[in-house]
N, C-alpha and C. Protein backbone atom coordinates (compact mmCIF):
# COMPACT_ATOMS: atom_id res chain seq x y z
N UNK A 1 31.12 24.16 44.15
CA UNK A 1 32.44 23.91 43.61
C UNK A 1 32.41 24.02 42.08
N UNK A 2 31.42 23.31 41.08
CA UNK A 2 30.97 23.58 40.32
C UNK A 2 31.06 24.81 39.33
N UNK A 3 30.23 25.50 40.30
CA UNK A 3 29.76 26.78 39.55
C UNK A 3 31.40 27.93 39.93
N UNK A 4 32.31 27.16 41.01
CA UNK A 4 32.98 28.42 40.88
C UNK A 4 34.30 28.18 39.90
N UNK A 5 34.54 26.95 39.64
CA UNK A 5 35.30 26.56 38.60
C UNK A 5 34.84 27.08 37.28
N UNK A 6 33.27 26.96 36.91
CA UNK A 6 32.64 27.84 35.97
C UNK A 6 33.47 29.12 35.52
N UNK A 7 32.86 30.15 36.59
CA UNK A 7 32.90 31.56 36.58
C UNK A 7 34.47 31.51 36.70
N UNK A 8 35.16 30.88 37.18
CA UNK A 8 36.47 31.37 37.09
C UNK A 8 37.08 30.82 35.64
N UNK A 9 36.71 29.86 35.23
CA UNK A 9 37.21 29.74 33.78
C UNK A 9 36.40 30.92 32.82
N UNK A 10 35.43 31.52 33.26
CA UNK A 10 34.75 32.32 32.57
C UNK A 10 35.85 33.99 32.54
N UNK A 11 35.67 34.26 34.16
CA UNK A 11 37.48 35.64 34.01
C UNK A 11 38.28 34.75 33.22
N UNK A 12 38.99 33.69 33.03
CA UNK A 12 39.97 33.34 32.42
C UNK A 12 39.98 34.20 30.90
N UNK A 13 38.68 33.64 30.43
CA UNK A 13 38.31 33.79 28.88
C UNK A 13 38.15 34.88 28.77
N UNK A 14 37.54 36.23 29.60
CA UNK A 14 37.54 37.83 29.54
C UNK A 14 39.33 38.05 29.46
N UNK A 15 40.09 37.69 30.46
CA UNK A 15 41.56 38.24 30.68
C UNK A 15 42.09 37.75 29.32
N UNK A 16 41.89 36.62 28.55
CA UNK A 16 42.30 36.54 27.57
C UNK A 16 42.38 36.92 26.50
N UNK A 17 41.23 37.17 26.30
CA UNK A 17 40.57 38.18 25.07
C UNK A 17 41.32 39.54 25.35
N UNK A 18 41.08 39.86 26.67
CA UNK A 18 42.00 41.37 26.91
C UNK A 18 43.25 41.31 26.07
N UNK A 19 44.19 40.83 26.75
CA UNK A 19 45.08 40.11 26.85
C UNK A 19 45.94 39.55 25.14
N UNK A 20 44.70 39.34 24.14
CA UNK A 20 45.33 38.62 22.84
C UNK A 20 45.67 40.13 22.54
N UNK A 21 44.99 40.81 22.42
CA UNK A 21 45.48 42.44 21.58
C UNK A 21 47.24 42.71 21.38
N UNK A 22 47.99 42.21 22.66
CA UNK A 22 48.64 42.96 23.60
C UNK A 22 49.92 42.15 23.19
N UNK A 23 49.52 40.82 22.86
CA UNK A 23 50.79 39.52 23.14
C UNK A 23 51.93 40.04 21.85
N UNK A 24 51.52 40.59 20.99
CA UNK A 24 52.88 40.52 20.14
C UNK A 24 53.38 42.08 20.94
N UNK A 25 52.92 42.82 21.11
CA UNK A 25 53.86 44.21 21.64
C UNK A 25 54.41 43.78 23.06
N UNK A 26 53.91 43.09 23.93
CA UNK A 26 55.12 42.72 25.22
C UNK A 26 55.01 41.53 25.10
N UNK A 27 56.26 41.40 25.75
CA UNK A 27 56.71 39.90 26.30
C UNK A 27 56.02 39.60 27.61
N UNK A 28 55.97 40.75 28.12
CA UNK A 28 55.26 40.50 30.04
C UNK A 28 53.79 40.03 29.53
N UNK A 29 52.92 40.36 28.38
CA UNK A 29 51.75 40.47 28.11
C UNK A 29 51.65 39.17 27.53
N UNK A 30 52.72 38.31 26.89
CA UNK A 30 52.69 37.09 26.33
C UNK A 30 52.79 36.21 27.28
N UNK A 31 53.64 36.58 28.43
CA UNK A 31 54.15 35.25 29.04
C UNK A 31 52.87 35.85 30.50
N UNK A 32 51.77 36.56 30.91
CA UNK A 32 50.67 36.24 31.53
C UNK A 32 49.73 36.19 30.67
N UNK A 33 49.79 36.09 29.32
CA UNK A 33 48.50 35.28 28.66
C UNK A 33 49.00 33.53 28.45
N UNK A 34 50.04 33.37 28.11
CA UNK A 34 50.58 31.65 28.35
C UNK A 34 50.01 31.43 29.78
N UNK A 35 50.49 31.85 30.67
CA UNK A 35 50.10 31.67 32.30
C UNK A 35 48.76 31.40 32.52
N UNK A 36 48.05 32.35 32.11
CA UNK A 36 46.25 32.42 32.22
C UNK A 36 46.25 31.18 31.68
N UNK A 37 46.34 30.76 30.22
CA UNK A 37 45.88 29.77 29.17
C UNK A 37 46.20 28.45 29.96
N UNK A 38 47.20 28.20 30.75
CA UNK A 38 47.60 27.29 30.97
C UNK A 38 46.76 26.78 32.68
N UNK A 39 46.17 28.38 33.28
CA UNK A 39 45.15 28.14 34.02
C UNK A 39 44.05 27.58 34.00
N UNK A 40 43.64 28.37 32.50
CA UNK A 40 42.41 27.83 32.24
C UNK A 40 42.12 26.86 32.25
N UNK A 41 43.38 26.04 31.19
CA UNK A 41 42.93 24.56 31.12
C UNK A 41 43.29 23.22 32.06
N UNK A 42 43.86 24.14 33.29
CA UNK A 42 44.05 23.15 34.26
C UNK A 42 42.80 23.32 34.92
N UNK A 43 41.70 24.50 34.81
CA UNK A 43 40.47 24.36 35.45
C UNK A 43 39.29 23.51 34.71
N UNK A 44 40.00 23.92 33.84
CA UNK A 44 39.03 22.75 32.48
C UNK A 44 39.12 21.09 32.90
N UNK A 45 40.23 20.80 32.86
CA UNK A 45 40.27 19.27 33.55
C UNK A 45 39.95 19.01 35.07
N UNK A 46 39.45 20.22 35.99
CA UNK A 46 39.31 20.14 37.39
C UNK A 46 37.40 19.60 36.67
N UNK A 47 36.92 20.47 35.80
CA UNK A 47 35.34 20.31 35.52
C UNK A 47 35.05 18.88 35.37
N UNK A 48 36.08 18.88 34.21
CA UNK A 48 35.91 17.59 33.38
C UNK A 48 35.78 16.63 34.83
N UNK A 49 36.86 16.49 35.65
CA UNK A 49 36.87 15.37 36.45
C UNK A 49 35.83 15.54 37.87
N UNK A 50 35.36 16.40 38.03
CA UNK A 50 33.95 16.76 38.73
C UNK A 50 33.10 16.06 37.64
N UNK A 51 32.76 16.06 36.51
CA UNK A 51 31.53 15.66 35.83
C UNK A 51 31.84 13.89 35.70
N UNK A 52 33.04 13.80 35.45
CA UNK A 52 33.25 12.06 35.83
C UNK A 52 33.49 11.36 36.85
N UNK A 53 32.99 12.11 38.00
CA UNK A 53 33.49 11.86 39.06
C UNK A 53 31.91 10.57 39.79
N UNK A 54 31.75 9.99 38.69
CA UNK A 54 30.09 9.31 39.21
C UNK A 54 30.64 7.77 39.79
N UNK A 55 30.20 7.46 40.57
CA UNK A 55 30.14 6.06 41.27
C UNK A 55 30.76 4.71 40.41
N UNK A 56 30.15 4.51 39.45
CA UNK A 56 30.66 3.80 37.97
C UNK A 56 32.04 4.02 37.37
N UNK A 57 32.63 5.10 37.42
CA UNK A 57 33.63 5.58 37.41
C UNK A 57 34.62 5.49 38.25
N UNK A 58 34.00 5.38 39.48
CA UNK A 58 35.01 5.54 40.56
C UNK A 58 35.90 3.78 40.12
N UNK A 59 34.69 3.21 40.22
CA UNK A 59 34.56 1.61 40.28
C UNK A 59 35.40 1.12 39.43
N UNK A 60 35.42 1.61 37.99
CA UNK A 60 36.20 1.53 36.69
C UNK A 60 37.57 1.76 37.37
N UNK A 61 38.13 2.24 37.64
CA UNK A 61 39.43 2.95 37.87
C UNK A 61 39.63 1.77 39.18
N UNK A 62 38.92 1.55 39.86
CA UNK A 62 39.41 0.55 41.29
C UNK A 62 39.85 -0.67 40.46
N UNK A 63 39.09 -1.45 39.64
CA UNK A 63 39.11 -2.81 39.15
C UNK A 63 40.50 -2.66 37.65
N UNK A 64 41.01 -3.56 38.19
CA UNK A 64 42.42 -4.08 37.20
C UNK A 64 41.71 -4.07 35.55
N UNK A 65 42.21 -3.54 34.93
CA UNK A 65 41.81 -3.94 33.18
C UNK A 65 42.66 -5.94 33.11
N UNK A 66 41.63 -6.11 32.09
CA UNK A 66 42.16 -7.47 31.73
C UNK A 66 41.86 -7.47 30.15
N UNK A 67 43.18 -7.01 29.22
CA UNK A 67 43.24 -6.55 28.24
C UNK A 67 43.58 -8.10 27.52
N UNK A 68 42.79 -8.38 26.51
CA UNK A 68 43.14 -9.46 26.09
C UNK A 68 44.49 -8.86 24.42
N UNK A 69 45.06 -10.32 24.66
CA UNK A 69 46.51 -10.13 23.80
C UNK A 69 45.32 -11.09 22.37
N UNK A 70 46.49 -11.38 21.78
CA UNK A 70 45.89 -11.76 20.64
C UNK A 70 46.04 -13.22 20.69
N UNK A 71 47.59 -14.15 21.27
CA UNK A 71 47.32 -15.25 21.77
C UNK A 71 46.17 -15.78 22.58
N UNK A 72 45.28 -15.15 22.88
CA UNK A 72 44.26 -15.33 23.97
C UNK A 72 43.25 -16.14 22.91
N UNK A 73 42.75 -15.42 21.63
CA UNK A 73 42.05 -16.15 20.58
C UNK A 73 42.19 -17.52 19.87
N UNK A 74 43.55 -18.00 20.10
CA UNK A 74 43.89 -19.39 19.69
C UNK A 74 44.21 -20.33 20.63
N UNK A 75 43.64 -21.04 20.70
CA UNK A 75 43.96 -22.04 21.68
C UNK A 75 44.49 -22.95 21.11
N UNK A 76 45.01 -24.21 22.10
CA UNK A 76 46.12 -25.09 21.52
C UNK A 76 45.05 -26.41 22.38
């Protein structure tokens, strides 16, 4: 799963590069390089959350935060 999120953000970054030459002479060429870009980085956060995806993490996210206020420091 990994490696194919890899290689596919990897075509992303070839089609792009194609792709920058092109963006000011079409509009079709601008609005599938926005498209790609906006692929990419939805595969970018698929990685990211595969690499945080560890046990500790999971755990973090189950358990309630208990954010202390600032009344919390003075007692009466």
């Amino acid at each position: 799963m990994k490696r194919e999120i890899i290689s596919s953000i990897r075509e992303k970054e070839i089609q792009l590069s194609k792709l920058k030459e092109h963006i000011d002479k079409s509009e079709v060429c601008s609005d599938l390089y926005n498209k790609i870009l906006i692929e990419k980085a939805i595969l970018n956060k698929q990685l990211d959350d595969l690499k945080n995806k560890s046990l500790v993490n999971r755990i973090k996210h189950l358990l309630p935060r208990q954010e202390k206020l600032i009344c919390d420091y003075f007692h009466r």
